[in-house]
C-alpha atoms as a PDB file:
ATOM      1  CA  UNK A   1      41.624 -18.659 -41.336  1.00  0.00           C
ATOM      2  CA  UNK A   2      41.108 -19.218 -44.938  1.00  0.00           C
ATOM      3  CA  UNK A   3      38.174 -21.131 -44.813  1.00  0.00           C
ATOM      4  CA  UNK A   4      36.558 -19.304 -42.015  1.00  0.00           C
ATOM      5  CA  UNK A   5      35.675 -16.239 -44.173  1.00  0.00           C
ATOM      6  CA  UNK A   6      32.140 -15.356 -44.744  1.00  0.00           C
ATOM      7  CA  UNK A   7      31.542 -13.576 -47.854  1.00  0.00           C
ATOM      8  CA  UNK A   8      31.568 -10.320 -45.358  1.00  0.00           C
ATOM      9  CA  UNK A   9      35.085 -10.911 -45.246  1.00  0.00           C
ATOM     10  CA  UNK A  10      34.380 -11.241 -41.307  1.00  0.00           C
ATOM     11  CA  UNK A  11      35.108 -14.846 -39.381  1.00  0.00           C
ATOM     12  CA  UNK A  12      31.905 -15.332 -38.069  1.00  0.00           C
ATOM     13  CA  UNK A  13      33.321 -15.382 -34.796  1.00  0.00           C
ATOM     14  CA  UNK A  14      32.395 -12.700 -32.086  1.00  0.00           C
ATOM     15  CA  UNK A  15      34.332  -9.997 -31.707  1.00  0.00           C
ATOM     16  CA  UNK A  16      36.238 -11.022 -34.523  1.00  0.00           C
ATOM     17  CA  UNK A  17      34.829  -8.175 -36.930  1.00  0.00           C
ATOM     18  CA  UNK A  18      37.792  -6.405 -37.767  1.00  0.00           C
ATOM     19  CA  UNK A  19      37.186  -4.402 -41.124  1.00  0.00           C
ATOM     20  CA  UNK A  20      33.398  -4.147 -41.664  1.00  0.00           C
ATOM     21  CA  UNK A  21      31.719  -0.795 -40.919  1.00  0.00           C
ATOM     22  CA  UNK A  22      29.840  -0.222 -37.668  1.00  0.00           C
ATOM     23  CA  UNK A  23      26.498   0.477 -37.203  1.00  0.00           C
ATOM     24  CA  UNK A  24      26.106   3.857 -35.713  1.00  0.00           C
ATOM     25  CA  UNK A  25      23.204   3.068 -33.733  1.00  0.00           C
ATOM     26  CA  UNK A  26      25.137   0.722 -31.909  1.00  0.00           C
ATOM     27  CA  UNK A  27      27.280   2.548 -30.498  1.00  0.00           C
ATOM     28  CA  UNK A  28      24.663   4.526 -28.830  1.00  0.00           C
ATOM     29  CA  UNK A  29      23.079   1.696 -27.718  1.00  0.00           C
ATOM     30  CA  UNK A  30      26.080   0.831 -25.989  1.00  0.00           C
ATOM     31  CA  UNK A  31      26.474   4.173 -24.263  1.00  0.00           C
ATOM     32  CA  UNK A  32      22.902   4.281 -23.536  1.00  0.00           C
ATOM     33  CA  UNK A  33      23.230   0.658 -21.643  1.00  0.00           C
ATOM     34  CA  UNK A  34      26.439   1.448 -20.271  1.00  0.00           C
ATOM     35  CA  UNK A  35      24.864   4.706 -18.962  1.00  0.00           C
ATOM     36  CA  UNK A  36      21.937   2.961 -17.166  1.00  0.00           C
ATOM     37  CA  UNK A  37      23.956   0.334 -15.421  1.00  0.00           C
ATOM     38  CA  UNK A  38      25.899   2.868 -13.993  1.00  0.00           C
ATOM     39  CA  UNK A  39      22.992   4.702 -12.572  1.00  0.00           C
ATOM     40  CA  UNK A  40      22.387   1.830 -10.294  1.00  0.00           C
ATOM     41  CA  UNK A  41      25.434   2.879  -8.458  1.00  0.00           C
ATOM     42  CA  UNK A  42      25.684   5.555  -6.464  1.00  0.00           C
ATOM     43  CA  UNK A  43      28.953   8.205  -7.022  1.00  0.00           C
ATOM     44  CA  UNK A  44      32.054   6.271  -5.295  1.00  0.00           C
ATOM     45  CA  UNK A  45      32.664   9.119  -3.569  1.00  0.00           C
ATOM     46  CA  UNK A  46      29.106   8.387  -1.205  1.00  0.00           C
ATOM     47  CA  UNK A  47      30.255   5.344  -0.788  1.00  0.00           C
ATOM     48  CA  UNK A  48      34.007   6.113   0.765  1.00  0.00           C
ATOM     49  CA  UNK A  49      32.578   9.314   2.846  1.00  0.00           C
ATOM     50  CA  UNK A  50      29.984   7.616   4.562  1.00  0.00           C
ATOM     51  CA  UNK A  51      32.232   3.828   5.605  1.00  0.00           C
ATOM     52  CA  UNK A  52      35.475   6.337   6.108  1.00  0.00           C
ATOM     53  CA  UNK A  53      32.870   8.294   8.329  1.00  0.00           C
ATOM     54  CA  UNK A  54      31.194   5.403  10.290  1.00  0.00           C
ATOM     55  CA  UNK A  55      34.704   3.461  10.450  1.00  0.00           C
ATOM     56  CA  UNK A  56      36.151   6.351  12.599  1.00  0.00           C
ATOM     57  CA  UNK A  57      32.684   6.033  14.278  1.00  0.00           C
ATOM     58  CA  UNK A  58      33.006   2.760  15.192  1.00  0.00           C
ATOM     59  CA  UNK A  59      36.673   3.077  16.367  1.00  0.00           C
ATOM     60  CA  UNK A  60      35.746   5.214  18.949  1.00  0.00           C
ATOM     61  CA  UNK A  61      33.883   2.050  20.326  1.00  0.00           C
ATOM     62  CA  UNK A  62      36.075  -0.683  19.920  1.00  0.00           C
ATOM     63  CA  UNK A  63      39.575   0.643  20.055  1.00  0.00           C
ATOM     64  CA  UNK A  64      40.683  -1.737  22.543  1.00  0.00           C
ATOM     65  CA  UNK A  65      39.142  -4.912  21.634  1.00  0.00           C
ATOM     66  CA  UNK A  66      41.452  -7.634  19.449  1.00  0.00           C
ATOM     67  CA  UNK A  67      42.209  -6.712  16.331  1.00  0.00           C
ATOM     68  CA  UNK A  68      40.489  -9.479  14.595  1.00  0.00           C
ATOM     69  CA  UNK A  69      37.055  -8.641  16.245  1.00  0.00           C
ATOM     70  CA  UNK A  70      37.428  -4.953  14.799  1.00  0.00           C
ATOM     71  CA  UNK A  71      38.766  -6.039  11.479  1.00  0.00           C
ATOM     72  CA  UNK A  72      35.070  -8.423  11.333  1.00  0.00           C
ATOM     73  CA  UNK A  73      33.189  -5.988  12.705  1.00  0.00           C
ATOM     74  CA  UNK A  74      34.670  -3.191   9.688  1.00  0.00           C
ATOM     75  CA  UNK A  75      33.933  -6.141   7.203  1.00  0.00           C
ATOM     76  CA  UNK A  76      30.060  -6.156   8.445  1.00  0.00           C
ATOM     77  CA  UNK A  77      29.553  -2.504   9.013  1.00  0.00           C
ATOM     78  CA  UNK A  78      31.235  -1.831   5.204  1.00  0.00           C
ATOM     79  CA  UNK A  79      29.076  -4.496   3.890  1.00  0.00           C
ATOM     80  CA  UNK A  80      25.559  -3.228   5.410  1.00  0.00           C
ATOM     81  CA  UNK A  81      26.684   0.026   4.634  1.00  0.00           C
ATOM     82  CA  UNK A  82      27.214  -0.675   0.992  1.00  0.00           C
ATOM     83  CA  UNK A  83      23.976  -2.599   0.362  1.00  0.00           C
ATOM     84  CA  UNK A  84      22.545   0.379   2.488  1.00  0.00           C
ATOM     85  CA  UNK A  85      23.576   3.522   0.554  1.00  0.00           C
ATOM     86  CA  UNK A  86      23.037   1.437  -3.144  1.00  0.00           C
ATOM     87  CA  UNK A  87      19.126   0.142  -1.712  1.00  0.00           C
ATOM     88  CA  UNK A  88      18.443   3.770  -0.751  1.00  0.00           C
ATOM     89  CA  UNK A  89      20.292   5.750  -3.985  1.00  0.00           C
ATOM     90  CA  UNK A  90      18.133   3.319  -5.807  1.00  0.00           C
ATOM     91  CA  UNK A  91      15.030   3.909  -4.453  1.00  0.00           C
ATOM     92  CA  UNK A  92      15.787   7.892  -4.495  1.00  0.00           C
ATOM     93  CA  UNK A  93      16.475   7.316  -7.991  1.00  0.00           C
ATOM     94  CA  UNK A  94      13.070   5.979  -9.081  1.00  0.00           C
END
């Protein structure tokens, strides 16, 4: 590590900047990009009330086909459903 020291007294490696003072600003950048990636999501709790809601849906439909044909089709419907509700919170969000 010896010879790896800047004049900084940092490594020059990222993440490796133990001991040298922070820029504030960063920091809000970092909230402020950690902010607007999570507004591409919609709350979790749309996500789990609608596929909850259109899994009992769907049961009602196939309760007595094989098992493995309703565990596919709850892998689909899920799926669609999740692209659906984050296409549609995104546009609503624009």
């Amino acid at each position: 590590m010896g010879l790896d020291l800047l004049m900084d007294g940092s490594s020059g490696r990222p993440g490796n900047d133990v001991g040298r003072p922070q820029d504030p600003t960063s920091e809000a950048n970092t909230v402020n990009a950690s902010r607007q990636r999570d507004e591409r999501w919609a709350p979790w709790w749309v996500y789990a009330v609608i596929i909850v809601g259109a899994n009992f849906g769907k049961q009602y439909f196939v309760q007595d086909w094989p098992v493995i044909v309703n565990a596919a089709i709850t892998l689909v419907l899920a799926g669609v459903l999740f692209l659906g509700i984050t296409a549609v919170y995104r546009k609503v969000l624009r």
